[in-house]
C-alpha atoms as a PDB file:
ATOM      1  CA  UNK A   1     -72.192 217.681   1.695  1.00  0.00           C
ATOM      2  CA  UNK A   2     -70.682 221.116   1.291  1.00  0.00           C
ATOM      3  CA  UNK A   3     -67.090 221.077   1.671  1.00  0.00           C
ATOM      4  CA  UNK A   4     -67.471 224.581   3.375  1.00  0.00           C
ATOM      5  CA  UNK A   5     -69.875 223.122   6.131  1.00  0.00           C
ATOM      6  CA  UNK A   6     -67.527 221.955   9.533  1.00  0.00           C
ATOM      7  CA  UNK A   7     -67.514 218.623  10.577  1.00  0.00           C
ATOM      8  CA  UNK A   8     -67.914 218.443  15.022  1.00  0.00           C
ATOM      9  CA  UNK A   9     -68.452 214.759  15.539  1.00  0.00           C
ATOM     10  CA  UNK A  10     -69.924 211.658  14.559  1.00  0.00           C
ATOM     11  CA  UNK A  11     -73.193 211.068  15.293  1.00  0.00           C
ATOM     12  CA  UNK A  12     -74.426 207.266  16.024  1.00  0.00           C
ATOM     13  CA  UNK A  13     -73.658 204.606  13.508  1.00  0.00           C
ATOM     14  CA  UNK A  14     -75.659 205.845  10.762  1.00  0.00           C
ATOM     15  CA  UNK A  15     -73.949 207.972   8.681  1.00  0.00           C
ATOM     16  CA  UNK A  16     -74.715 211.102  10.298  1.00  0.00           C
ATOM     17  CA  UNK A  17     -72.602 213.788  11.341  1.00  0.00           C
ATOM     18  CA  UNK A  18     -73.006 217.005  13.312  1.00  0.00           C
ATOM     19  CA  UNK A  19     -71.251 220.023  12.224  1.00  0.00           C
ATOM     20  CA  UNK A  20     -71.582 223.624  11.654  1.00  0.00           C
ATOM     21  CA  UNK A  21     -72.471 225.216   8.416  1.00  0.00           C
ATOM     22  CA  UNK A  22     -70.189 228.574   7.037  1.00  0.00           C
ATOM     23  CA  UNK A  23     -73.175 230.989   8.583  1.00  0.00           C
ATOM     24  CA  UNK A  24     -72.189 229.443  12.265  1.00  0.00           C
ATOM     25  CA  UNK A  25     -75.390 227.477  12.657  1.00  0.00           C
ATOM     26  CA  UNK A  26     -75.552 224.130  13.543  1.00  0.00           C
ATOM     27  CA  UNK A  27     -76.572 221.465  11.028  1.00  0.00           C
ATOM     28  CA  UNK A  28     -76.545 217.819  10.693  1.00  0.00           C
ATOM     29  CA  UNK A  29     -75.171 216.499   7.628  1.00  0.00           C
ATOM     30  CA  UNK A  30     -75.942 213.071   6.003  1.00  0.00           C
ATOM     31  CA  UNK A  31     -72.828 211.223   4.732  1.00  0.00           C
ATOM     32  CA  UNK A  32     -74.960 209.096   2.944  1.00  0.00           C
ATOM     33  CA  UNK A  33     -76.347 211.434   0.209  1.00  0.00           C
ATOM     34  CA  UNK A  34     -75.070 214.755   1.236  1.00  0.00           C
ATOM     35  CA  UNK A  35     -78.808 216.149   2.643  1.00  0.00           C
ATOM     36  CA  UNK A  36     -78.305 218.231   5.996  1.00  0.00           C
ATOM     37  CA  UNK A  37     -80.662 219.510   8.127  1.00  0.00           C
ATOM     38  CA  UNK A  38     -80.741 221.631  11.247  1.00  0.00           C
ATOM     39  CA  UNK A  39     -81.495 220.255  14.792  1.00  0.00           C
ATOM     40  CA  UNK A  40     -84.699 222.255  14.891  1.00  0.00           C
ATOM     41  CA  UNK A  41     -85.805 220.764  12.108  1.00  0.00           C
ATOM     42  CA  UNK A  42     -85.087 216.966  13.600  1.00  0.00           C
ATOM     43  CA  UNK A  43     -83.646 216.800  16.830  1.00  0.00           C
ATOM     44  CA  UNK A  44     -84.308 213.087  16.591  1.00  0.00           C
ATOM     45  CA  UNK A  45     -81.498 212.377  14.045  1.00  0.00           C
ATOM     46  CA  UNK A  46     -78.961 213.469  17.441  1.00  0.00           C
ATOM     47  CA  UNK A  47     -80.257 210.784  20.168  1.00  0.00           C
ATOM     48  CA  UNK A  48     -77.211 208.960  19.870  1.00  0.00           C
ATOM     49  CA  UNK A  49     -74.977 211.553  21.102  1.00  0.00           C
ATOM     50  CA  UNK A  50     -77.099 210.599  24.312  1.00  0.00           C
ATOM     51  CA  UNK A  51     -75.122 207.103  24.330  1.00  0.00           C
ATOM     52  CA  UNK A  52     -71.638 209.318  24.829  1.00  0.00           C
ATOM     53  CA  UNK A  53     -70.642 210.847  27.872  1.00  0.00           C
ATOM     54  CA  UNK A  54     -72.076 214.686  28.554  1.00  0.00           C
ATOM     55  CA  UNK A  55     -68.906 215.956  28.944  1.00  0.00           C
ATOM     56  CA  UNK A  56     -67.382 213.869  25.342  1.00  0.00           C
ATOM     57  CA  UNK A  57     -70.874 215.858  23.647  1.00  0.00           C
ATOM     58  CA  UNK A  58     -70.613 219.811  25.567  1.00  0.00           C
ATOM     59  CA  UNK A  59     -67.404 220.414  25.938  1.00  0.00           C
ATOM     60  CA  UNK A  60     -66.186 220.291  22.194  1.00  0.00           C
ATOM     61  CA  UNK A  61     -64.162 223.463  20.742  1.00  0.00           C
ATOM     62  CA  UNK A  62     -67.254 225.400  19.406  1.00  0.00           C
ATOM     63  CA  UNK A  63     -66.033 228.967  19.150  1.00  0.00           C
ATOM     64  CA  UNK A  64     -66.879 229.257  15.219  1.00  0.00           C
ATOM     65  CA  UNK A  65     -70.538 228.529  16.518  1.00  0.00           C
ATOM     66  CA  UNK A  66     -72.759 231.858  15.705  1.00  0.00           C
ATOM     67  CA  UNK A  67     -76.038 229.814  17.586  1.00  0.00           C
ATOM     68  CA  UNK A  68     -76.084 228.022  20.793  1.00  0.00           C
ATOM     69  CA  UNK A  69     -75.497 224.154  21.073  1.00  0.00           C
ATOM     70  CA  UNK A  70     -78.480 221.969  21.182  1.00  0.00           C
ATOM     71  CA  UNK A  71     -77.641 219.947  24.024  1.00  0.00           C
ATOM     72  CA  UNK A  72     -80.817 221.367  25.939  1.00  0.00           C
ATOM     73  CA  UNK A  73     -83.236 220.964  22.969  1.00  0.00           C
ATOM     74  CA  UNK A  74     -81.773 217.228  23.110  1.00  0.00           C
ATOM     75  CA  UNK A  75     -82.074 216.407  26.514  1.00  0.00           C
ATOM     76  CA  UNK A  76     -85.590 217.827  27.075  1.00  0.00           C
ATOM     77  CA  UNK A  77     -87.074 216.020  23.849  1.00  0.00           C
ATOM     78  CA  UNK A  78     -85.030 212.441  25.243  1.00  0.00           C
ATOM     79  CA  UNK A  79     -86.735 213.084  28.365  1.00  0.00           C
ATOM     80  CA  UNK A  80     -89.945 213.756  26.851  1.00  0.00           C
ATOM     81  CA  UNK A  81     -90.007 211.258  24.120  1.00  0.00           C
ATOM     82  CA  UNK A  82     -91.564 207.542  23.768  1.00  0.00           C
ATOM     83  CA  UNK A  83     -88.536 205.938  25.078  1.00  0.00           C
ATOM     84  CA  UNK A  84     -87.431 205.293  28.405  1.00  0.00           C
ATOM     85  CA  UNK A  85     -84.004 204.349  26.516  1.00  0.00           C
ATOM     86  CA  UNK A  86     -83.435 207.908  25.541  1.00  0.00           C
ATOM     87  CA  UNK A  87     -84.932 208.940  28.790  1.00  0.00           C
ATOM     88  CA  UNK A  88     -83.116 206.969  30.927  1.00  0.00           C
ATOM     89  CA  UNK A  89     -79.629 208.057  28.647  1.00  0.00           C
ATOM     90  CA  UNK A  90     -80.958 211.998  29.345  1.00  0.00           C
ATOM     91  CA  UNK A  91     -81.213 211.448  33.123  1.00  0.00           C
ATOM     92  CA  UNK A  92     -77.531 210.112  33.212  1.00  0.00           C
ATOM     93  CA  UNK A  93     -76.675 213.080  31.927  1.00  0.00           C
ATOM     94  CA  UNK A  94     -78.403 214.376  34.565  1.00  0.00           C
ATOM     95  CA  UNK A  95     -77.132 212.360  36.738  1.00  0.00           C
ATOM     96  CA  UNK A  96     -73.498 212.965  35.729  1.00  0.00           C
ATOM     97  CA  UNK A  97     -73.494 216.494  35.957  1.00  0.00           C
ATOM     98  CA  UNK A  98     -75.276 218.011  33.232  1.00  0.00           C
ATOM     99  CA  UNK A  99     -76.984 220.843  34.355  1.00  0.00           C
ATOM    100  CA  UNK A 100     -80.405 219.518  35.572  1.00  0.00           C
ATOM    101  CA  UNK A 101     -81.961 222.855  36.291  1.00  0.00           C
ATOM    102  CA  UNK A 102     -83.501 223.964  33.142  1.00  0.00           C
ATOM    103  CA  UNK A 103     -85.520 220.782  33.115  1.00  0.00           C
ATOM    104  CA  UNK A 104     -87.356 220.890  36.464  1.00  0.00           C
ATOM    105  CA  UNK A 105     -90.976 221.108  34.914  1.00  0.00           C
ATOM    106  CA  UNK A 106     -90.219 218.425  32.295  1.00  0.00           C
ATOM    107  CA  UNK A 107     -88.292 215.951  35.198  1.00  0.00           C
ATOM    108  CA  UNK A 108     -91.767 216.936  36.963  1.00  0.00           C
ATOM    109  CA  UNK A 109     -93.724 215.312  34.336  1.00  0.00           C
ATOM    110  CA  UNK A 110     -91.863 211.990  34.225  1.00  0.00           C
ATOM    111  CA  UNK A 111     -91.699 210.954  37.563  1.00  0.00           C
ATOM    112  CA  UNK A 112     -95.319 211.293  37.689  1.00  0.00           C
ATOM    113  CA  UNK A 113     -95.858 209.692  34.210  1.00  0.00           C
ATOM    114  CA  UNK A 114     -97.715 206.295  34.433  1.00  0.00           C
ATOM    115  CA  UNK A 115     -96.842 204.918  31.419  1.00  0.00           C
ATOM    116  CA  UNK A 116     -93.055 205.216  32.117  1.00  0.00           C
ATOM    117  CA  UNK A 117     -91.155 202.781  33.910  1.00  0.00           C
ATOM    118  CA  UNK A 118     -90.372 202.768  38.055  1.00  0.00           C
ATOM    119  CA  UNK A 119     -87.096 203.081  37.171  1.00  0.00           C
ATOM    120  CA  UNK A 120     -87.230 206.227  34.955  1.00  0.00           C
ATOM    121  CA  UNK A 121     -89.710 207.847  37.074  1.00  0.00           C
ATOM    122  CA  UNK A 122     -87.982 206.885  40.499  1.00  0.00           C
ATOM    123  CA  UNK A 123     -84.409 208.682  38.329  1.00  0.00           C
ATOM    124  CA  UNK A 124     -86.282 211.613  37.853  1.00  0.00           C
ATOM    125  CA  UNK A 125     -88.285 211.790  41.066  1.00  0.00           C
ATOM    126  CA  UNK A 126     -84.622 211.489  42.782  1.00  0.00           C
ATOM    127  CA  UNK A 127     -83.024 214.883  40.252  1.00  0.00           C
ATOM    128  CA  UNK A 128     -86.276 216.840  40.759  1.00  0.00           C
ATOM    129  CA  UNK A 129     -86.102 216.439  44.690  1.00  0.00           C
ATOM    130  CA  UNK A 130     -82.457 217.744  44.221  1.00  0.00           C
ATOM    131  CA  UNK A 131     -83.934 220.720  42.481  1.00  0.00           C
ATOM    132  CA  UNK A 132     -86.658 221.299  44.882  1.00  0.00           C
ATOM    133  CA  UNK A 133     -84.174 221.634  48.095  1.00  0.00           C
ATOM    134  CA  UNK A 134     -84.000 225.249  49.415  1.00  0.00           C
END
């Protein structure tokens, strides 16, 4: 890991960490044997920030940050993804304030996915309704 690369937070259990690199774009760096990555490149490696409260994830000091945060990438790909763990962690987000309105057409989708659980799809049925009020 470059010792010029900033260290946000802690990602998860495994090692990884979330950080920004000297250029201001974010990157995800492996304690383990120094690879990093962006979260373009694997936006998988930053589900467990899903497990923390929204506001413990969006509201860190970011200002040396040239590129936006990838909280939306995140929460979209959790709510589109094979779980309905990381799903159900995205709509609590939701749920808890995270702005919901960027992910009408994907919180569309899920409560009118079969293969997804009555909970999950009754969450998101219940946050796209929100969004649907005039």
């Amino acid at each position: 890991m470059a010792d010029d690369n900033r260290v946000v937070m802690v990602i998860g259990k495994h090692e990884l960490r979330l950080g920004i690199d000297p250029g201001g774009h974010w990157i995800v760096l492996s304690t383990n044997d120094g690879r990093y990555w962006t979260p373009a490149e694997n936006i998988r490696s930053l589900l467990p920030l899903l497990e923390r409260c929204h506001e413990d994830v969006t509201t860190l000091n970011i200002d040396q940050a040239f590129d936006p945060p990838p909280w939306d990438d995140l929460v979209r790909y959790a709510l589109s993804c094979w779980s309905d763990y990381w799903a159900g962690l995205a709509l609590g987000w939701l749920e808890d304030g995270y702005p919901a309105a960027p992910f009408r057409d994907t919180l569309q989708s899920l409560k009118d996915a079969p293969e997804r659980s009555q909970i999950v799809r009754h969450r998101a049925l219940r946050l796209w309704c929100e969004l649907s009020k005039p």
